[in-house]
Protein backbone atom coordinates (compact mmCIF):
# COMPACT_ATOMS: atom_id res chain seq x y z
CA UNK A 1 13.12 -24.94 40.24
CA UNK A 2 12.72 -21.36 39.93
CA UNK A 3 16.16 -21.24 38.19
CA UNK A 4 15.30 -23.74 35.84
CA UNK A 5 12.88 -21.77 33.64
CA UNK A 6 13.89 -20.56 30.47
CA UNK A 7 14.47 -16.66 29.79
CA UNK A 8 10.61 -15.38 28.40
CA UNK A 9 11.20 -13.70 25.11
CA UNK A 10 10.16 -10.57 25.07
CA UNK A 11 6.49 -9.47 23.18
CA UNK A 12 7.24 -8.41 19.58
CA UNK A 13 4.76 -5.32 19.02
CA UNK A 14 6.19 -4.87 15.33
CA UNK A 15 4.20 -8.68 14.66
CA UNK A 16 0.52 -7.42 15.78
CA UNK A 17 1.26 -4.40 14.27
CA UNK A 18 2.24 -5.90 10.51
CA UNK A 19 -1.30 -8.31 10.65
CA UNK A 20 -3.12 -4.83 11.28
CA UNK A 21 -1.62 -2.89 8.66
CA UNK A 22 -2.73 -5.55 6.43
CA UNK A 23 -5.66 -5.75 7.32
CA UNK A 24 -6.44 -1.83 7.23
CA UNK A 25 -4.71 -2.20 3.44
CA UNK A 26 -7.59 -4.99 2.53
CA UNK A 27 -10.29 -2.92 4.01
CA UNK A 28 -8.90 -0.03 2.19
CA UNK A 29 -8.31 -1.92 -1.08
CA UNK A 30 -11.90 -3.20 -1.01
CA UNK A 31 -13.94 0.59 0.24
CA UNK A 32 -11.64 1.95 -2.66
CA UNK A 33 -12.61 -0.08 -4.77
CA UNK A 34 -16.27 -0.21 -4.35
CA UNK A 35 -16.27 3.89 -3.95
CA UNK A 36 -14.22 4.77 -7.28
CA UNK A 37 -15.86 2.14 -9.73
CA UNK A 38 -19.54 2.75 -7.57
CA UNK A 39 -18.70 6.24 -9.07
CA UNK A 40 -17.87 5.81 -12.32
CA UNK A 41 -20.69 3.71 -12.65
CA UNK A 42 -23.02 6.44 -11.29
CA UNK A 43 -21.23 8.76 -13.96
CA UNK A 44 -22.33 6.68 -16.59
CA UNK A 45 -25.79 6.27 -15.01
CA UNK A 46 -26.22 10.32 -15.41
CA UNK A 47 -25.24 10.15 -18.59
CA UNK A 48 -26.98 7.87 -20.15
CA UNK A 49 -29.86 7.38 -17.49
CA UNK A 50 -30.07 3.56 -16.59
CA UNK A 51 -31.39 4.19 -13.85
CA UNK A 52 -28.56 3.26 -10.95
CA UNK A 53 -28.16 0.14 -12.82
CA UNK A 54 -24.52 1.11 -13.81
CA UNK A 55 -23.45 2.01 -9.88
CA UNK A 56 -24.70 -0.90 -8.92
CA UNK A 57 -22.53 -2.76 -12.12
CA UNK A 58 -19.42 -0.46 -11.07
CA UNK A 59 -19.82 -1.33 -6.92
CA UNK A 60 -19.57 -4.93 -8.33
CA UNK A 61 -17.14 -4.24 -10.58
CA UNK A 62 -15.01 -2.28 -7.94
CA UNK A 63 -15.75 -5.06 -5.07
CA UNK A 64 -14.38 -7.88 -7.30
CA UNK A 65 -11.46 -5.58 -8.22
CA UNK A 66 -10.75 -4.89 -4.50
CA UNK A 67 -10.45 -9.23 -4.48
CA UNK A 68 -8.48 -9.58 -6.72
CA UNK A 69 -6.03 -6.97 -5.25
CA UNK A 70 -6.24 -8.06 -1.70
CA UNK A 71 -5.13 -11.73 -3.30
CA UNK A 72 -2.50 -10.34 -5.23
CA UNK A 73 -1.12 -8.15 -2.42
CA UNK A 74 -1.54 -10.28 0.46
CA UNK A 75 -1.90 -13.88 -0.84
CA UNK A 76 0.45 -15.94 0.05
């Protein structure tokens, strides 16, 4: 009865803790991404005065480039 159960094995912190660091390293990947390309693009908006058409080009750019790396990194 009480005897019979099987030892419990004991919680593994390390496991939650690897799914959170990926996900903090997507989140990252994808702000990054949208921030640094979002700037160049408003670079290139001051100099040649689009008009915030190029930051919103480079936040796209930089979004699709967070993706991709978030896929590569953490795809299977």
């Amino acid at each position: 009865m009480t005897g019979d159960q099987s030892p419990q094995r004991p919680r593994d912190d390390n496991e939650h803790a690897a799914g959170a660091n990926q996900g903090w390293t997507a989140v990252s990947y994808l702000i990054g991404g949208i921030v640094v390309w979002g700037f160049v693009g408003w670079l290139i908006d001051r100099w040649i005065h689009t008009g915030g058409i190029a930051t919103a080009i480079g936040a796209v750019i930089g979004a699709a480039g967070g993706v991709y790396l978030i896929a590569r990194r953490l795809g299977a």
